[in-house]
Protein backbone atom coordinates (compact mmCIF):
# COMPACT_ATOMS: atom_id res chain seq x y z
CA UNK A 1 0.00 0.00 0.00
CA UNK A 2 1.53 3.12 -1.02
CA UNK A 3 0.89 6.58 1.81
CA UNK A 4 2.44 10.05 1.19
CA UNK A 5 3.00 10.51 4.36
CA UNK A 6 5.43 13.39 3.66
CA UNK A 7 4.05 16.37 5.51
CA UNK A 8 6.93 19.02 4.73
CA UNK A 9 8.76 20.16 7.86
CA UNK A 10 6.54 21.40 10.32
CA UNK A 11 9.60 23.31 11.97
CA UNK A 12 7.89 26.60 11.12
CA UNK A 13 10.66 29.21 9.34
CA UNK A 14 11.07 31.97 11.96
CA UNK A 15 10.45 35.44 11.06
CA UNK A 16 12.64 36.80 14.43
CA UNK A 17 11.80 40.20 13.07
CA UNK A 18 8.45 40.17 13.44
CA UNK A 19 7.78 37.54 16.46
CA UNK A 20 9.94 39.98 18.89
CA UNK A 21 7.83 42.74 18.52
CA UNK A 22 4.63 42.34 19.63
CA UNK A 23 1.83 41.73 17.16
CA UNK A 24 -0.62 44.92 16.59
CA UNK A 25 2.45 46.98 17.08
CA UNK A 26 2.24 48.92 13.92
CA UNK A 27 -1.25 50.23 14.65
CA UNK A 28 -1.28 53.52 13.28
CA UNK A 29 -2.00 56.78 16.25
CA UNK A 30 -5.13 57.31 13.90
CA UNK A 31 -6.86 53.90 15.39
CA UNK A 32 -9.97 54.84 16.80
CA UNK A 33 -9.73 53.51 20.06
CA UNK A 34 -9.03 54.50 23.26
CA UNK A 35 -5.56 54.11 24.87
CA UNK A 36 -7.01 51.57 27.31
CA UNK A 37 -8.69 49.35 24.76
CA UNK A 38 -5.52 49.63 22.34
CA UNK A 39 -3.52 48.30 25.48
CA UNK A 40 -5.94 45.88 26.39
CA UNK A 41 -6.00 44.35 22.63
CA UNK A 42 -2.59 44.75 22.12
CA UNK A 43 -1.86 42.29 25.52
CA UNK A 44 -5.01 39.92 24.11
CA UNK A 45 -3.05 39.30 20.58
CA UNK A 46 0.44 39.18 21.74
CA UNK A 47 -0.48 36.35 24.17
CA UNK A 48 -3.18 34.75 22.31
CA UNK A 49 0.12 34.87 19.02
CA UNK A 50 2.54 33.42 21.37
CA UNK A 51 -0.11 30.53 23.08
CA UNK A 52 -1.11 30.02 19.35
CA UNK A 53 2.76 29.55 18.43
CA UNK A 54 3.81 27.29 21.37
CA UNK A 55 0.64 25.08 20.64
CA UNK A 56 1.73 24.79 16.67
CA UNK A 57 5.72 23.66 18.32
CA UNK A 58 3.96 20.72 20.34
CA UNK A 59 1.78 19.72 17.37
CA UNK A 60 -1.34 20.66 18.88
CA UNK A 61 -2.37 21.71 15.18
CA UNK A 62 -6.22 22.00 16.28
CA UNK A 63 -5.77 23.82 19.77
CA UNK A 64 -3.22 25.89 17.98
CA UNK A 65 -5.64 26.96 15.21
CA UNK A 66 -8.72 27.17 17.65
CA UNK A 67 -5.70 30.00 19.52
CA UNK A 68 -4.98 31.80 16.08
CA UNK A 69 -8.45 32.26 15.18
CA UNK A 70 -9.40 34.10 17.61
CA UNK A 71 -6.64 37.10 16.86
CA UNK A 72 -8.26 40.30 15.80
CA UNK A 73 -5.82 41.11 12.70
CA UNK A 74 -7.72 44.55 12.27
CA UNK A 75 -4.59 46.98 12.60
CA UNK A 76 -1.57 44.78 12.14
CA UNK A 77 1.11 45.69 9.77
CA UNK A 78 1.01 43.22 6.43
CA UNK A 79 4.34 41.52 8.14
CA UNK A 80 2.21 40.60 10.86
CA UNK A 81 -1.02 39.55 8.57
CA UNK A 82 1.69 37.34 6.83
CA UNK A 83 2.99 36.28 10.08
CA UNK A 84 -0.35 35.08 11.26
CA UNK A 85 -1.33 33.64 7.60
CA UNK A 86 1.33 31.73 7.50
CA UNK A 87 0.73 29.95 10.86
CA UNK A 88 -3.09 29.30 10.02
CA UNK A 89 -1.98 27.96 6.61
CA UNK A 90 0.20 25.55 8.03
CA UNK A 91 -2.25 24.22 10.68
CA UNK A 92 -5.28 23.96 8.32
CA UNK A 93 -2.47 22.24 6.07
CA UNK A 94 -1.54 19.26 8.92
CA UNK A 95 -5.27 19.04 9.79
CA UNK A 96 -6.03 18.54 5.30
CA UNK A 97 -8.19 21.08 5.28
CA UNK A 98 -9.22 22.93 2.13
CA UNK A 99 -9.19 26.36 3.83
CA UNK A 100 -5.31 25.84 3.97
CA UNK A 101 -4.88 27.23 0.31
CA UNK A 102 -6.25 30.89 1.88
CA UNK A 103 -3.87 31.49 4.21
CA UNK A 104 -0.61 29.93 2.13
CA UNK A 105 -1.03 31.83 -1.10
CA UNK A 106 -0.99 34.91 1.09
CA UNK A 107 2.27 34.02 2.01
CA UNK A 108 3.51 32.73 -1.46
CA UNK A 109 2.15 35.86 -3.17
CA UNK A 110 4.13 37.82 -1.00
CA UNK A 111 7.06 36.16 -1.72
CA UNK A 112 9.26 38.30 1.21
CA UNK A 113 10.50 34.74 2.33
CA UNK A 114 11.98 32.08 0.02
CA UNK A 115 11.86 29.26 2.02
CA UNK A 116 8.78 29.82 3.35
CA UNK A 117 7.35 30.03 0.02
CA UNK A 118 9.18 26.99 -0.45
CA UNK A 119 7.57 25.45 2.88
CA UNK A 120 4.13 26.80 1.83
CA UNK A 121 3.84 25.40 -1.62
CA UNK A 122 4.79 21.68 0.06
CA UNK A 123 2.14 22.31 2.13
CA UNK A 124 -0.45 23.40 -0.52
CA UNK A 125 0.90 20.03 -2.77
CA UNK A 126 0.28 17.74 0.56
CA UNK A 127 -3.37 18.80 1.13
CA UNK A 128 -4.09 18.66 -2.73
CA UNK A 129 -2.62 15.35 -2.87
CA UNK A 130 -4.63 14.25 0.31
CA UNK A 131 -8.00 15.78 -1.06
CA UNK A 132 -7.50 13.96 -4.53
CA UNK A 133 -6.61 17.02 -6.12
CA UNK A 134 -3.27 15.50 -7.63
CA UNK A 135 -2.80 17.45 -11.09
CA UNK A 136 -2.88 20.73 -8.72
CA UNK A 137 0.03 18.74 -6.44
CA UNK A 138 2.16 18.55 -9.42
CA UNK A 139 1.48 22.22 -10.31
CA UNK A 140 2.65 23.60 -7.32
CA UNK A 141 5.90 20.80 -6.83
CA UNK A 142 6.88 21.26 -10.75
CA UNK A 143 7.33 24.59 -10.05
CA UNK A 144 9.41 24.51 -7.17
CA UNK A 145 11.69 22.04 -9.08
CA UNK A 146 11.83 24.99 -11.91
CA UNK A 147 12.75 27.31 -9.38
CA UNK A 148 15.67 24.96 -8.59
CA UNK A 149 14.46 23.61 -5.34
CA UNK A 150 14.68 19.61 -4.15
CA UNK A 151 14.29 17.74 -1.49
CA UNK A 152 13.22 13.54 -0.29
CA UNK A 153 9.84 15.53 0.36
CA UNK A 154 9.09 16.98 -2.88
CA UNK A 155 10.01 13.82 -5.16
CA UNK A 156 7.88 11.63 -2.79
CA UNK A 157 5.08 13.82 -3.07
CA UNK A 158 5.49 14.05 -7.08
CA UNK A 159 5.78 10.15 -7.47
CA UNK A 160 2.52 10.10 -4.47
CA UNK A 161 0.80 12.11 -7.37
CA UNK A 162 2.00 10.29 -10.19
CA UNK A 163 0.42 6.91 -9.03
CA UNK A 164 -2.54 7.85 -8.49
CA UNK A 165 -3.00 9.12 -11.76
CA UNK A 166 -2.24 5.69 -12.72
CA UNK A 167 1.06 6.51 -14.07
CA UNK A 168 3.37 4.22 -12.11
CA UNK A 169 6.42 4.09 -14.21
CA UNK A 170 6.85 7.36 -13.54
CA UNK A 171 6.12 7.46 -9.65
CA UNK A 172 8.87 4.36 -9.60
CA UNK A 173 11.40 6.97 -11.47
CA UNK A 174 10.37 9.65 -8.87
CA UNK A 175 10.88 7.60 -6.04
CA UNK A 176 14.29 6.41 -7.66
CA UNK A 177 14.98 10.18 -7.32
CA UNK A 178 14.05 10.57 -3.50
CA UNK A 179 16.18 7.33 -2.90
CA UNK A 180 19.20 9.30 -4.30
CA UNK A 181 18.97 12.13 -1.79
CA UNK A 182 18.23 9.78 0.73
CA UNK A 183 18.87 5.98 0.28
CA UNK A 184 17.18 4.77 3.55
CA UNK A 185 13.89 6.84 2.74
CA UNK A 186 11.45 4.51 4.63
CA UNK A 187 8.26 6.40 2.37
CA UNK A 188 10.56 5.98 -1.06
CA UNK A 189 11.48 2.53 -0.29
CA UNK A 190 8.02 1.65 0.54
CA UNK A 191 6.39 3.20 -2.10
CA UNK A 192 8.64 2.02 -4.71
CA UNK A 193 8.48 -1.42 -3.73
CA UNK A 194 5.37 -1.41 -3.79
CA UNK A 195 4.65 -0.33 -7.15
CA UNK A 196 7.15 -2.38 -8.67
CA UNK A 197 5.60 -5.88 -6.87
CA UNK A 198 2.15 -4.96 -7.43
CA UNK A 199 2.17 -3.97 -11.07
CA UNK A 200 5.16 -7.07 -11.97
CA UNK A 201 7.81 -4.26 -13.13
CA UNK A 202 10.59 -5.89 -10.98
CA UNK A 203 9.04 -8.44 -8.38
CA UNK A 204 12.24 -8.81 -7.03
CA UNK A 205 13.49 -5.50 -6.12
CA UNK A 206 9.75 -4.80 -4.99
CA UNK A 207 10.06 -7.25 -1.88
CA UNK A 208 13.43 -6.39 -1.44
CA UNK A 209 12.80 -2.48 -0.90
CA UNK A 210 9.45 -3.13 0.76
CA UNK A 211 11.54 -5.52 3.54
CA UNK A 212 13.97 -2.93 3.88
CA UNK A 213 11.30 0.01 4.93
CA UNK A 214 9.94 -2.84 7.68
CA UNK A 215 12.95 -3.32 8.90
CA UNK A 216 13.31 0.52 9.50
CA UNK A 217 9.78 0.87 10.94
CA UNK A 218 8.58 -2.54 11.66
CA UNK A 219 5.47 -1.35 13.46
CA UNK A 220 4.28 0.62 10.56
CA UNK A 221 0.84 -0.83 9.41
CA UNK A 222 1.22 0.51 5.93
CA UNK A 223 5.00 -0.93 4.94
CA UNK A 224 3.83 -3.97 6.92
CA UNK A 225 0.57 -4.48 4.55
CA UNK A 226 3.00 -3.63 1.08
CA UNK A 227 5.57 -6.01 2.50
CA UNK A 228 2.46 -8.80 2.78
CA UNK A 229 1.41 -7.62 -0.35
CA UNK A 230 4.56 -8.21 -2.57
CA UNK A 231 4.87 -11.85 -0.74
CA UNK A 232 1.69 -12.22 -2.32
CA UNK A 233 2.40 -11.49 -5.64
CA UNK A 234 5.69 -13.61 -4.38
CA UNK A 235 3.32 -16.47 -3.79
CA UNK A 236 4.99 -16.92 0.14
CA UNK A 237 1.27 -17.49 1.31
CA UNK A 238 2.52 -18.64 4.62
CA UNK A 239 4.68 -15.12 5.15
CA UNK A 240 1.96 -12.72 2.92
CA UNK A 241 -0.83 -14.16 5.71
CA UNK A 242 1.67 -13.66 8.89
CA UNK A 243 2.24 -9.95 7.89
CA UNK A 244 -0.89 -9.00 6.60
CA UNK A 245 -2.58 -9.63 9.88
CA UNK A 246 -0.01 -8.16 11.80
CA UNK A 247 -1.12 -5.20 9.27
CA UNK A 248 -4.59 -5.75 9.95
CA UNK A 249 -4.05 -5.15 13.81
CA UNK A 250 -2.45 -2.20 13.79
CA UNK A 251 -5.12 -0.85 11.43
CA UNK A 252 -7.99 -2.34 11.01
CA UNK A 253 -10.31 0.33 9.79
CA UNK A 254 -7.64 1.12 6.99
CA UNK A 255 -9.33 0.24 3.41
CA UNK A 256 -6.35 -0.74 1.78
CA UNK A 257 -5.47 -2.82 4.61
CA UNK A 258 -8.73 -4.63 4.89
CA UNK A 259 -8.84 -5.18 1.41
CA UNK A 260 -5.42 -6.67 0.98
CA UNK A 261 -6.27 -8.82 4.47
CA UNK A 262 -9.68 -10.27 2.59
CA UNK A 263 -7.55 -11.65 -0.45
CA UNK A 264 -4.73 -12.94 1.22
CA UNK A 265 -6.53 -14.78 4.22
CA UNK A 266 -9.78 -15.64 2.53
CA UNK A 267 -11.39 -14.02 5.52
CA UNK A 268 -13.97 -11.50 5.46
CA UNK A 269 -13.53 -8.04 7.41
């Protein structure tokens, strides 16, 4: 079973310009407020920015978004609207939401920060991918690689697309690509072996990688279920039925899983 599991680095790019001032410090004199309320608002977004922040570090992607919502953006500076837009874009990104696209293009239009453009279109091409929107995935990956950037992340994602646009060849050479920058890739070797086992391109090599991304993360339900899988195709019936239920266990509302589990056991899930 092949997963893009390649979320690009959630290590947000720091902006230390902006996140040591406090947010809603550029609001002009002219604000109509009082000096009180300005005070009082400016304390409410600094806090509720940093709480939102620290949440996003610990991968509390919901609590942190719940945090950045609430901000009242009226007055900040467009630094600060991009500061904020490019947390929210990268929460509603790990949570696949659609509304992630809003926020990210903000920051990507702007282009004041090259590698968080860079961050921000891996993002966009991971929640496209997710929601089935795969031609748009390879839009925004194709043209980071014409901009001159590549990573394990990118190619993975690419050859993620690629399959399931039923063009495996070409995932296999993508994957080939990750492997380069990063031989022990446990998504590349996984989702190259299990192309090439399930389609009959190189049987062989397909157990062979699949085996090696188990033996990297052996409690991984999805290398576990391609490793059963190219046994299958293999015809070890004896090893394809130990490892697909061991699959099965760790996941067993997973699809893929059950439907690999059905064929190879005979049971019915």
């Amino acid at each position: 079973m092949i997963y893009n599991s390649d979320f690009p680095e959630t290590k947000p790019v720091i902006n230390e310009d902006i996140q040591k001032r406090s947010p809603g410090s550029f609001i002009p004199d002219e604000f109509p407020v009082t000096k009180a309320a300005l005070a009082e608002k400016k304390l409410s977004n600094t806090e509720g920015f940093k709480k939102g922040i620290r949440l996003f570090n610990n991968k509390e992607w919901e609590n942190s978004l719940r945090e950045l919502l609430l901000i009242n953006a009226a007055g900040f500076s467009s630094d600060e609207q991009l500061e904020l837009a490019y947390y929210l874009g990268l929460c509603c990104a790990k949570l696949e939401r659609d509304d992630a696209s809003l926020y990210l293009e903000q920051v990507i239009t702007a282009g004041n920060d090259m590698l968080r453009v860079y961050q921000c279109r891996m993002a966009l091409a991971y929640v496209y991918v997710k929601t089935g929107r795969a031609r748009m995935a390879e839009f925004e990956l194709k043209r980071l690689q014409r901009a001159g950037f590549e990573s394990v992340s990118l190619y993975n994602t690419l050859a993620y697309a690629s399959y399931i646009q039923n063009r495996p060849k070409n995932a296999v050479e993508l994957y080939e690509k990750a492997l380069d920058i990063d031989k022990d890739n446990t998504t590349a070797l996984n989702g190259m072996g299990y192309i090439l086992a399930d389609t009959g391109i190189d049987l062989k090599k397909g157990l062979r990688l699949c085996r090696k991304a188990v033996e990297y993360s052996p409690e991984n339900p999805i290398y576990l279920d391609s490793l059963g899988w190219a046994c299958y195709k293999s015809g070890d019936m004896q090893e394809a039925r130990k490892l697909m239920r061991q699959a099965f266990d760790l996941a067993p509302e997973e699809k893929e899983i059950k439907k690999h589990y059905s064929i190879v056991t005979g049971e019915a899930v």
